[in-house]
Protein backbone atom coordinates (compact mmCIF):
# COMPACT_ATOMS: atom_id res chain seq x y z
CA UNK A 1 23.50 21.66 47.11
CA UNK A 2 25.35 20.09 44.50
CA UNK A 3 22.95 18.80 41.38
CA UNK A 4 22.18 15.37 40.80
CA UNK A 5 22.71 13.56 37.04
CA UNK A 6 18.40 14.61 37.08
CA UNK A 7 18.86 17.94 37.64
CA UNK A 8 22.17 18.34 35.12
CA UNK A 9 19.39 16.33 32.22
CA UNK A 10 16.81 18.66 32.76
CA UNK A 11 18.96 22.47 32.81
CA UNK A 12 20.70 21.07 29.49
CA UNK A 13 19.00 18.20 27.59
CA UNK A 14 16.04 18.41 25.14
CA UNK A 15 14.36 15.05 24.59
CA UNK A 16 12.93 13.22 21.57
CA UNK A 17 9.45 12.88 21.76
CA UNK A 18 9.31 14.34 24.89
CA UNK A 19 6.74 17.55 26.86
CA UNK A 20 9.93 19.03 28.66
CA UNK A 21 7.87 20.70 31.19
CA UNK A 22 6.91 17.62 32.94
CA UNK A 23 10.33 15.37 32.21
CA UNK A 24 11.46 13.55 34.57
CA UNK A 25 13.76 10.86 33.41
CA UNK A 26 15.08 7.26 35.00
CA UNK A 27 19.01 7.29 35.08
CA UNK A 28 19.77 4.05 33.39
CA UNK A 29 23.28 2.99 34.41
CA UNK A 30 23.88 -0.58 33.32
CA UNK A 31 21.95 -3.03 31.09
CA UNK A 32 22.41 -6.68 30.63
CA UNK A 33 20.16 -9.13 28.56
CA UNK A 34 16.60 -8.17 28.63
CA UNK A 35 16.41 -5.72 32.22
CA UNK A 36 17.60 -2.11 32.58
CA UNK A 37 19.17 -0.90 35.58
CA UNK A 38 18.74 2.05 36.88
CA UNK A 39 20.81 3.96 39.78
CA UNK A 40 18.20 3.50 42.45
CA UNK A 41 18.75 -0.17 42.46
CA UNK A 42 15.66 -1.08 39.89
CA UNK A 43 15.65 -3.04 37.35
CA UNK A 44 13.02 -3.20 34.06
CA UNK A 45 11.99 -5.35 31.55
CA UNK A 46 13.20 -3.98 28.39
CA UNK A 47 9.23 -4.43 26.56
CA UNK A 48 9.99 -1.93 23.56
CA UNK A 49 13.97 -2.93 23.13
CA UNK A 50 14.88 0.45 23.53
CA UNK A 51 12.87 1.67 20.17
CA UNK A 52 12.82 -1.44 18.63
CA UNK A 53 16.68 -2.36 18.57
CA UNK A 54 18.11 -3.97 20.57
CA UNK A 55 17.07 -7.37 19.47
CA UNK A 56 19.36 -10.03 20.70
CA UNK A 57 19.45 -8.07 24.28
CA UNK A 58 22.06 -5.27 25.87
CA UNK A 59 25.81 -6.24 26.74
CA UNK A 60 25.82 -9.53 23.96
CA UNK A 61 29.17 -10.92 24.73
CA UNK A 62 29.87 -11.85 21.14
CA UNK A 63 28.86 -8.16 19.86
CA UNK A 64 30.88 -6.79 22.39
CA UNK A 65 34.01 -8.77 21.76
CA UNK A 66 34.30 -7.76 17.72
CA UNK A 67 33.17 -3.97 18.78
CA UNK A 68 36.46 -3.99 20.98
CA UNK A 69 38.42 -5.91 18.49
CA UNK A 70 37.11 -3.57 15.10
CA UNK A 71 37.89 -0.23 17.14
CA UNK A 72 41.88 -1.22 17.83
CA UNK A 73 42.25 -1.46 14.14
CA UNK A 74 39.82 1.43 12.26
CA UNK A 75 37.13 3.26 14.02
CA UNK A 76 36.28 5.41 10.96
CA UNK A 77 37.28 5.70 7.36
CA UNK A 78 35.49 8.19 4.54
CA UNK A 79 33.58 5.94 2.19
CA UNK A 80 33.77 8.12 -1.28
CA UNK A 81 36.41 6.50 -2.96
CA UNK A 82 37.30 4.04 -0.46
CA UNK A 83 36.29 0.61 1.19
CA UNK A 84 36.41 -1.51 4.01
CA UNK A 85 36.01 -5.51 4.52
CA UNK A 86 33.57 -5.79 6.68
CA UNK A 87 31.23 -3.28 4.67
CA UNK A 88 31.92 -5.37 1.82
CA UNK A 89 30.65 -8.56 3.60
CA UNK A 90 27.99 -6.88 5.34
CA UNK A 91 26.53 -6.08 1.64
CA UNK A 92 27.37 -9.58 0.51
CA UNK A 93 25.51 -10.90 3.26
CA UNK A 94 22.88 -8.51 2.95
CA UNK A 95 22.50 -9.55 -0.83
CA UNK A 96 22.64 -13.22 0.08
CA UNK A 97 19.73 -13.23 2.71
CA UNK A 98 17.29 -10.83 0.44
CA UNK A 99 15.26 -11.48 -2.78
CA UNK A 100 16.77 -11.54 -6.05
CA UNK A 101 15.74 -8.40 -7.00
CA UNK A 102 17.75 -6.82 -4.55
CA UNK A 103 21.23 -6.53 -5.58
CA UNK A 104 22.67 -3.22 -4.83
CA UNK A 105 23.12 -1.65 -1.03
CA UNK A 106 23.76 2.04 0.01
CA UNK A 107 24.79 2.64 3.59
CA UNK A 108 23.26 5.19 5.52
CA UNK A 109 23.36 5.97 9.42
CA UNK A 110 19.51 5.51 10.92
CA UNK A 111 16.10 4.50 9.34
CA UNK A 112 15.06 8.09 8.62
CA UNK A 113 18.00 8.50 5.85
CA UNK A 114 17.54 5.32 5.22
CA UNK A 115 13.49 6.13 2.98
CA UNK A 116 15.24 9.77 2.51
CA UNK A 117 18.18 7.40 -0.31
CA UNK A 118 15.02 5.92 -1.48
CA UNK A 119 13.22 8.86 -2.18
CA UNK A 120 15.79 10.38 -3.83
CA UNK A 121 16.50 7.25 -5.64
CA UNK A 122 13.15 6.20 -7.00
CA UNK A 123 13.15 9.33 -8.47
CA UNK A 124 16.05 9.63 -9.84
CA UNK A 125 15.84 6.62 -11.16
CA UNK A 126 13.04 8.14 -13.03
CA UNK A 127 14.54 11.43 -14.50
CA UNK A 128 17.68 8.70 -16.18
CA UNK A 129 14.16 7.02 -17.35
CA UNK A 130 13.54 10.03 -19.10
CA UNK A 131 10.26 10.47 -16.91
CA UNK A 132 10.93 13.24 -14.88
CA UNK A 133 6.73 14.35 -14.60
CA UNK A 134 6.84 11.20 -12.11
CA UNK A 135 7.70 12.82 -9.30
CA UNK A 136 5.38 12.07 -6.89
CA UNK A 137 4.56 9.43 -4.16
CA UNK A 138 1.65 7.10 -2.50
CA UNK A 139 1.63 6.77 1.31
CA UNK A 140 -0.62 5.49 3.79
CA UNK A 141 -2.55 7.14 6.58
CA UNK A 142 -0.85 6.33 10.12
CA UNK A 143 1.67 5.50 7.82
CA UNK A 144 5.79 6.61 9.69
CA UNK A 145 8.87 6.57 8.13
CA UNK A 146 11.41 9.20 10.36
CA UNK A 147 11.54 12.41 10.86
CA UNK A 148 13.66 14.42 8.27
CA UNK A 149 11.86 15.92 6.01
CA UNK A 150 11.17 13.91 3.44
CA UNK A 151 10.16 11.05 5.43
CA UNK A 152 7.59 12.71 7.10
CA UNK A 153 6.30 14.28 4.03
CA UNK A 154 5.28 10.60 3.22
CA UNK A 155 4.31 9.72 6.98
CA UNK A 156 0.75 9.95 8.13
CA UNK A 157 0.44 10.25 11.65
CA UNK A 158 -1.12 13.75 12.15
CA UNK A 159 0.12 13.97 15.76
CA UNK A 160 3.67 13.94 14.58
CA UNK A 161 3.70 15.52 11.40
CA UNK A 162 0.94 18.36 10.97
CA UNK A 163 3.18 20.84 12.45
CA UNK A 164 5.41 20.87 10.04
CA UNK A 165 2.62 20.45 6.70
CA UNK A 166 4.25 23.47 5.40
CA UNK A 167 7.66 22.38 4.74
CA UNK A 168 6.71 19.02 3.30
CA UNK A 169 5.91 17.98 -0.33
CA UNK A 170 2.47 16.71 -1.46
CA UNK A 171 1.54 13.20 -2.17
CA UNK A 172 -1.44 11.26 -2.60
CA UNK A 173 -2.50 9.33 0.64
CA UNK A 174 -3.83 5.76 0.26
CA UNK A 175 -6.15 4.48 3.36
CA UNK A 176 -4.75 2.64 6.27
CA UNK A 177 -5.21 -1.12 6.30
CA UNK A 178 -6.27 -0.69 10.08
CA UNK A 179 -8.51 -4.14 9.95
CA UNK A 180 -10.32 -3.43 13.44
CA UNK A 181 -11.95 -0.46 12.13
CA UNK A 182 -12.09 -1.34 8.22
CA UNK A 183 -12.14 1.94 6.72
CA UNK A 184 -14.33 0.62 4.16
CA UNK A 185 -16.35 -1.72 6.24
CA UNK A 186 -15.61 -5.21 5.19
CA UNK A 187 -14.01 -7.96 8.24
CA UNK A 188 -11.48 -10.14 7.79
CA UNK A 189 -13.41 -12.88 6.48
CA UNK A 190 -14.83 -10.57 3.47
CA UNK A 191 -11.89 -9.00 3.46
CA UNK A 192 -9.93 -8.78 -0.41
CA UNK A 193 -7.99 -5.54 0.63
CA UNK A 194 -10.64 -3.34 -0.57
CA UNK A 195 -9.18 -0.42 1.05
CA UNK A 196 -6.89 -0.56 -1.78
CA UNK A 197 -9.30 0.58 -4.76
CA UNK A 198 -8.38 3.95 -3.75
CA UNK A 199 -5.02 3.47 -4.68
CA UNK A 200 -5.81 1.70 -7.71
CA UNK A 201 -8.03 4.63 -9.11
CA UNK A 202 -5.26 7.03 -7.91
CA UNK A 203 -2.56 4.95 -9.97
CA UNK A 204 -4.88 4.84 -12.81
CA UNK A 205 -5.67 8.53 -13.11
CA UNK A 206 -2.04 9.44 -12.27
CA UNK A 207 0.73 6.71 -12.82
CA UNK A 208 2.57 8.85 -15.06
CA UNK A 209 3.57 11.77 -12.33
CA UNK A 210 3.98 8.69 -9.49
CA UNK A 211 7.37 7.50 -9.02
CA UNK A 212 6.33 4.93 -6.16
CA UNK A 213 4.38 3.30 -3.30
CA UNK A 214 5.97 3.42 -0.06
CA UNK A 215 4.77 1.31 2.93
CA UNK A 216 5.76 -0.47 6.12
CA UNK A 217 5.10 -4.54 5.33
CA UNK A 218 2.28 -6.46 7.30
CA UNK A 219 2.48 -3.68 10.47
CA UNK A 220 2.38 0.13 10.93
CA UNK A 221 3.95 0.53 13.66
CA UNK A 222 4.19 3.98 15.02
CA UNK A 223 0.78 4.47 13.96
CA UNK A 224 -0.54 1.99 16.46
CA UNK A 225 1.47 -1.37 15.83
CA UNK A 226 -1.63 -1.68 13.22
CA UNK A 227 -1.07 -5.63 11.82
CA UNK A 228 -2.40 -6.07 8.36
CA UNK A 229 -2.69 -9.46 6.23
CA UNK A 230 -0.34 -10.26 3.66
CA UNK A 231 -2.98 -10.16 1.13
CA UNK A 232 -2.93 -6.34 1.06
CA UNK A 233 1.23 -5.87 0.43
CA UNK A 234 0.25 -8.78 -2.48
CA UNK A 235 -2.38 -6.66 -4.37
CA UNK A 236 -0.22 -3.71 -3.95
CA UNK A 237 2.80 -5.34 -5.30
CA UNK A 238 0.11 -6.25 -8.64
CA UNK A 239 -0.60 -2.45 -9.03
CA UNK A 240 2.66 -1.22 -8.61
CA UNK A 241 3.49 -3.89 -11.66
CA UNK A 242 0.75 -2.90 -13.75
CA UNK A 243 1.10 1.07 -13.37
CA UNK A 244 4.76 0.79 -13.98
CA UNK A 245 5.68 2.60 -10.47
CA UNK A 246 8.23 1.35 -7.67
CA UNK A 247 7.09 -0.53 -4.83
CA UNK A 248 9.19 0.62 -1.68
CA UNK A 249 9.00 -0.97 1.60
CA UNK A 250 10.34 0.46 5.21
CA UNK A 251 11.66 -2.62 7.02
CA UNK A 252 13.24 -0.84 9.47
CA UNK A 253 11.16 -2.04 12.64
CA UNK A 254 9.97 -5.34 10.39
CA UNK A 255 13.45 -6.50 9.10
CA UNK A 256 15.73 -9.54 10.93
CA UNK A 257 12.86 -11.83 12.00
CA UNK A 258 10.70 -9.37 14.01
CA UNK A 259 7.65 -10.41 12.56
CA UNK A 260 8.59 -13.85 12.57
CA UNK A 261 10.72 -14.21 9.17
CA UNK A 262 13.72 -12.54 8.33
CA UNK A 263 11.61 -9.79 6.44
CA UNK A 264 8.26 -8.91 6.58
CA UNK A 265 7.78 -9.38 2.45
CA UNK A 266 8.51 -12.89 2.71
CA UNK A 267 5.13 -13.37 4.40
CA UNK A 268 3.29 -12.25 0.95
CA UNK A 269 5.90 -13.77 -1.51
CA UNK A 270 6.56 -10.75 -3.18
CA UNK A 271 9.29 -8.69 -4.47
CA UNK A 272 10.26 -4.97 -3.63
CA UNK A 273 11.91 -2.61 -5.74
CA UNK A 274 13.60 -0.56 -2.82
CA UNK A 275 13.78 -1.37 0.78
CA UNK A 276 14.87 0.30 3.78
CA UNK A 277 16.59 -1.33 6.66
CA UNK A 278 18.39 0.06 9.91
CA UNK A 279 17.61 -0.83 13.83
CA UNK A 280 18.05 -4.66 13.94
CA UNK A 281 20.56 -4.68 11.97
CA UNK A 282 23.01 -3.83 14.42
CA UNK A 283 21.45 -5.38 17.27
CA UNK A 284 20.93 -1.90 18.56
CA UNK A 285 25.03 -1.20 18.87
CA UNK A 286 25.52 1.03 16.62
CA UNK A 287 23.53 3.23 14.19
CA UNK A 288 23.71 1.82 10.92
CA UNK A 289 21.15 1.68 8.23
CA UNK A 290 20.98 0.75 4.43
CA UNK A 291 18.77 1.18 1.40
CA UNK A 292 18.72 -1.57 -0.73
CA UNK A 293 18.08 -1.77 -4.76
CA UNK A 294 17.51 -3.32 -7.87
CA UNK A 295 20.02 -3.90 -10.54
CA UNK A 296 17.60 -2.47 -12.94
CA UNK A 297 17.86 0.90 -10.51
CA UNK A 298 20.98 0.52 -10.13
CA UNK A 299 21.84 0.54 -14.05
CA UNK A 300 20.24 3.92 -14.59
CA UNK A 301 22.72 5.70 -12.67
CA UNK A 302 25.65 3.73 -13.96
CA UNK A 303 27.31 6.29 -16.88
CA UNK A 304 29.97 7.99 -17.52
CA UNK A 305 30.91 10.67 -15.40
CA UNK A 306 30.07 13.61 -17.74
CA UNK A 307 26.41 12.38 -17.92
CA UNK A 308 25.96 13.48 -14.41
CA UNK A 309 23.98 10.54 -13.45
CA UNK A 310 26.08 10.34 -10.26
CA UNK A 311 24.12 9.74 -6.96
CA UNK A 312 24.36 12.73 -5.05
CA UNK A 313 24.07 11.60 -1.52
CA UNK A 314 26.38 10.90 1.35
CA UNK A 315 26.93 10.87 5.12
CA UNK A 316 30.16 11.59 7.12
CA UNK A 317 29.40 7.66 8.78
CA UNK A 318 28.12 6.03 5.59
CA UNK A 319 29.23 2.62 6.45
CA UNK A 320 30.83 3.07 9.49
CA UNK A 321 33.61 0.29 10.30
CA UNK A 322 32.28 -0.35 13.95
CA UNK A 323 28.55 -0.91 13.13
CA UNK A 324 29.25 -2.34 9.81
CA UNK A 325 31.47 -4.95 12.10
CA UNK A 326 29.03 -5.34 14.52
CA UNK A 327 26.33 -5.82 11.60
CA UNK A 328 28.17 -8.77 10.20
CA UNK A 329 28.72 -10.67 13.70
CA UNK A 330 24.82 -9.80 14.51
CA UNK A 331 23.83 -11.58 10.60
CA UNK A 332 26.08 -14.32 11.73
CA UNK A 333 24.29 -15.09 15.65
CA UNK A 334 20.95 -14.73 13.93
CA UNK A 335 21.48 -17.81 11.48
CA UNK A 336 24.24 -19.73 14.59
CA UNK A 337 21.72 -19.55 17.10
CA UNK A 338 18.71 -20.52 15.20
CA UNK A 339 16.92 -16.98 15.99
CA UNK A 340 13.91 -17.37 13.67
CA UNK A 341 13.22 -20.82 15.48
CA UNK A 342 13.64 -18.99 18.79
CA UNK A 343 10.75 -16.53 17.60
CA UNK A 344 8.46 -18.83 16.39
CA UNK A 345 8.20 -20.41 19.77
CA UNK A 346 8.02 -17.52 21.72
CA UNK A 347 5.68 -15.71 19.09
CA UNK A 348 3.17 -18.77 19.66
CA UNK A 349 3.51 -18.11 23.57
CA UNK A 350 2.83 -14.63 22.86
CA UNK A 351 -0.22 -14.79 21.01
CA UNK A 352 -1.45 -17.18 23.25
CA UNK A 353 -0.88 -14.80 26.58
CA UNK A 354 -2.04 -11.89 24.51
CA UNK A 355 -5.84 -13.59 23.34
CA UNK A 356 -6.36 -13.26 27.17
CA UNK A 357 -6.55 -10.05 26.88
CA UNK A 358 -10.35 -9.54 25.15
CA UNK A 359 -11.53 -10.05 28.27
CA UNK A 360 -10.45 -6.83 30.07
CA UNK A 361 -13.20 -4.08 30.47
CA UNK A 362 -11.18 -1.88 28.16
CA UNK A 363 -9.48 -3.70 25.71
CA UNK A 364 -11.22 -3.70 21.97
CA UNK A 365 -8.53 -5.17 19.92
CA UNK A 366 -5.64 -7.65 20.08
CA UNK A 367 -2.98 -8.06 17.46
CA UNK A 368 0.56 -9.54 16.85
CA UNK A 369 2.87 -11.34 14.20
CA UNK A 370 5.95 -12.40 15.05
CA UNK A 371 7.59 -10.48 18.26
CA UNK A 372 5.33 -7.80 18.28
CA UNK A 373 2.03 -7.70 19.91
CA UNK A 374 -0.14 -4.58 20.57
CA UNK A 375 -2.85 -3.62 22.87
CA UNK A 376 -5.83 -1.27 21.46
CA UNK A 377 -7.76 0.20 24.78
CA UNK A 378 -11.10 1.83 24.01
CA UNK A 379 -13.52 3.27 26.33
CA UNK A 380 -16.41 1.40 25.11
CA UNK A 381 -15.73 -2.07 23.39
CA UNK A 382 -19.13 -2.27 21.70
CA UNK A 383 -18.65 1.37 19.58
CA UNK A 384 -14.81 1.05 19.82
CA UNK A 385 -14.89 4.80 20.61
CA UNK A 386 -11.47 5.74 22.00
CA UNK A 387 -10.73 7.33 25.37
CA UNK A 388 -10.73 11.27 25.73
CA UNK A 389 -7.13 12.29 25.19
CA UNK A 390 -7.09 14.05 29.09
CA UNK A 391 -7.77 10.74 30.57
CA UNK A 392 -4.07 10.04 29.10
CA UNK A 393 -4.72 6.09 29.53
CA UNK A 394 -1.40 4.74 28.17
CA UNK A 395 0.38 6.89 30.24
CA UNK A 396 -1.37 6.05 33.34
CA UNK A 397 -0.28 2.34 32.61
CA UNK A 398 3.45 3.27 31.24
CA UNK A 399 3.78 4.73 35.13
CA UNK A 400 1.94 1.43 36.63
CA UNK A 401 4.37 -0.96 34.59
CA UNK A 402 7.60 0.78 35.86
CA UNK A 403 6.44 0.57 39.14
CA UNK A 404 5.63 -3.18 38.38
CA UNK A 405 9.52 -3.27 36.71
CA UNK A 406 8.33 -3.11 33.52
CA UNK A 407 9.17 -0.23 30.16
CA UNK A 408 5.75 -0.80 28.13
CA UNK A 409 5.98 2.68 26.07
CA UNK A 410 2.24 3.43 24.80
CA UNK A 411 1.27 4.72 20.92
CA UNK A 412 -1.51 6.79 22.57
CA UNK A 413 -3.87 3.81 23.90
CA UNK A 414 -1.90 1.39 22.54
CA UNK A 415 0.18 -0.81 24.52
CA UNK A 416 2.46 -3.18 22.65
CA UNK A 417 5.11 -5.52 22.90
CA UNK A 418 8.57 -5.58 20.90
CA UNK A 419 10.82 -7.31 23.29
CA UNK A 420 13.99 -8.60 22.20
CA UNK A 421 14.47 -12.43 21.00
CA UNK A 422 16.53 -13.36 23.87
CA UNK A 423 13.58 -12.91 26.47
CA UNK A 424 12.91 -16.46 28.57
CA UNK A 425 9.60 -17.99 27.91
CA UNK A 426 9.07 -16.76 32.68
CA UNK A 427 10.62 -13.43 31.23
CA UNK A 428 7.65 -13.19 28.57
CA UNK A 429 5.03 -14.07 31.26
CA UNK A 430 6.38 -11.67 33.43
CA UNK A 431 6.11 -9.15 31.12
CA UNK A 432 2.75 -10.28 30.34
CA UNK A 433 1.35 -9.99 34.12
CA UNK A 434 2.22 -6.66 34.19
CA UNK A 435 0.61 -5.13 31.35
CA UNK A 436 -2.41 -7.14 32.81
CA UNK A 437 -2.16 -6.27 35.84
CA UNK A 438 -1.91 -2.39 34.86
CA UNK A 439 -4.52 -2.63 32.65
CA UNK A 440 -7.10 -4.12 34.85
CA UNK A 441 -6.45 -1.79 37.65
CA UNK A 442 -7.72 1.15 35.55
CA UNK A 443 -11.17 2.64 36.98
């Protein structure tokens, strides 16, 4: 019997995030707007945006049209020593639409590499300082920020990242600003972002071997799409000032309006030092990230060559012609089409639909900002003890909501919501029903 595309996947694929022993994938074939098609005839609701990406939809006419046009003239050109127009205007754009203090872009290929520049950066920003002691970093528990190396040496989601706890390099950990179970016991009313004073006493005792803070603004999101007041990135910003370390933020899931502004550090007025960016950018096209800087960064590197203050990092696709093309026309329909008005609206509607939810059996928390919303299910609301990991509750609704033609792709027991801007207001109801609907048939 000849194999099927299935049975080709599973002899030679390995999967990302994936138990390989029980894989058995949906052939996708076509995708258009906010549904995927599959070769049995169904079609989904694209809930996640394929990992957070794909933000204006699949098959965008206008994306599609300058990815055609960019690849009859250059597909690829190195980037040492050479330049391109439409990375040029994607930086000047990029430069344009950010803070101030952020006046210098590096092109990398995907949000991993993306914190890996700024890593490398901050501290070698530090050793042209003359402070090469501060080598080290803060993170955050249930804190991610990719998967090479170095990014997961500053992640915090044990699931993903104990494994490997012997090829990573130490930090100091700051709590998680998980607000539904304060880890120092305050609510939101009392709350003044206590679960900072950790941080503070670390920075006090040890600001002179820290060479920044690294967090993911106002949500962490593979940690459990955990929403956190502005408040907290505010007081952290004020440390980072007065212990003389860099403040770093991963926008990669939070950048080009997903929480409801263009990026999430708008929402607490502040400043960053370094910031990562990648997914949106591209509208999910292509992979394309960027890391972007201070002048006053910037400046330490900028010598004469024999001072070897050169920054020793590259990738074969830095600043790729085709994404950084598609990057520029994506910039341009976010600001034509009046996106962050479009997500306001349907950000209201969502948190709206969403406050419905408290009144399932099983749900303990609600949260969302912007286009993302999350789920928390708990098996008893009144301790907000979790389920038993065998009862493998977000799975059990992941299956329910593709039968019900929906991709809702748990964090554990969390279900959440990151659909792309495009989605009709019926589209967002839709989508809503059937995460209800899944969760209330659980027993």
């Amino acid at each position: 019997m000849e194999k099927t595309w299935i049975d080709k996947d599973r002899e030679y694929i390995w999967h990302p995030f994936t138990q390989m022993k029980e894989h058995l994938p949906i052939l996708i074939e076509r995708a258009k707007g906010v549904y995927l098609y599959d070769d049995k005839g169904n079609k989904y609701i694209d809930a996640v945006s394929s990992w957070w990406v794909n933000t204006l939809g699949h098959a965008n006419e206008r994306l599609n049209k300058v990815l055609y046009e960019q690849a009859q003239t250059m597909e690829h050109v190195i980037f040492s020593g050479f330049t391109h127009k439409s990375a040029i205007e994607l930086a000047e754009k990029l430069v344009e639409f950010t803070c101030p203090k952020l006046t210098k872009v590096f092109y990398s290929d995907n949000g991993s590499t993306a914190v890996e520049v700024a890593l490398k950066m901050a501290y070698q920003y530090q050793v042209h300082k003359g402070r090469p002691e501060k080598s080290k970093f803060i993170a955050f528990e249930n804190s991610y920020h990719g998967d090479t190396i170095g990014a997961v040496s500053v992640g915090g989601v044990d699931l993903y990242h104990k494994v490997y706890k012997p090829l990573l390099f130490d930090i100091y950990q700051g709590m998680s600003p998980t607000c539904y179970r304060c880890p120092v016991g305050y609510s939101k009313e009392t709350c003044k972002a206590q679960c900072l004073d950790t941080v503070e006493a670390t920075l006090k005792e040890h600001s002179k071997n820290i060479a920044g803070v690294i967090i993911e603004p106002l949500i962490q999101c593979a940690g459990g799409m955990i929403v956190y007041p502005p408040k907290h990135l505010k007081r952290l910003r004020e440390l980072c000032d007065k212990y003389d370390v860099l403040l770093i933020l991963d926008e990669v899931a939070t950048g080009f309006y997903r929480t409801g502004k263009l990026f999430a550090y708008e929402h607490a007025d502040i400043e960053p030092d370094i910031m990562c960016i990648a997914k949106g950018i591209t509208a999910g096209y292509m992979p394309l990230s960027a890391t972007m800087s201070s002048q006053e960064i910037f400046d330490a590197f900028y010598d004469d060559w024999d001072k070897m203050k050169t920054f020793f990092h590259g990738h074969s696709y830095t600043a790729n012609p085709l994404a950084t093309r598609i990057a520029v026309e994506n910039l341009k329909i976010l600001k034509e089409d009046n996106i962050q008005e479009q997500v306001e609206k349907k950000s209201t509607l969502l948190a709206f639909e969403l406050e419905k939810f408290r009144e399932l059996k099983y749900v303990g928390d609600v949260r969302y900002i912007g286009m993302v919303g999350a789920i928390e299910l708990v098996g008893d609301k009144e301790t907000k003890e979790p389920f038993e990991p065998y009862e493998r509750i977000g799975t059990r609704i992941y299956n329910r909501a593709l039968e019900l033609g929906a991709v809702l792709r748990p964090l554990g027991d969390v279900i959440y919501f990151m659909p792309p801007y495009i989605i009709s207001e019926d589209e967002l109801k839709k989508l809503i029903n059937i995460a209800k609907t899944a969760i209330s048939e659980l027993s």
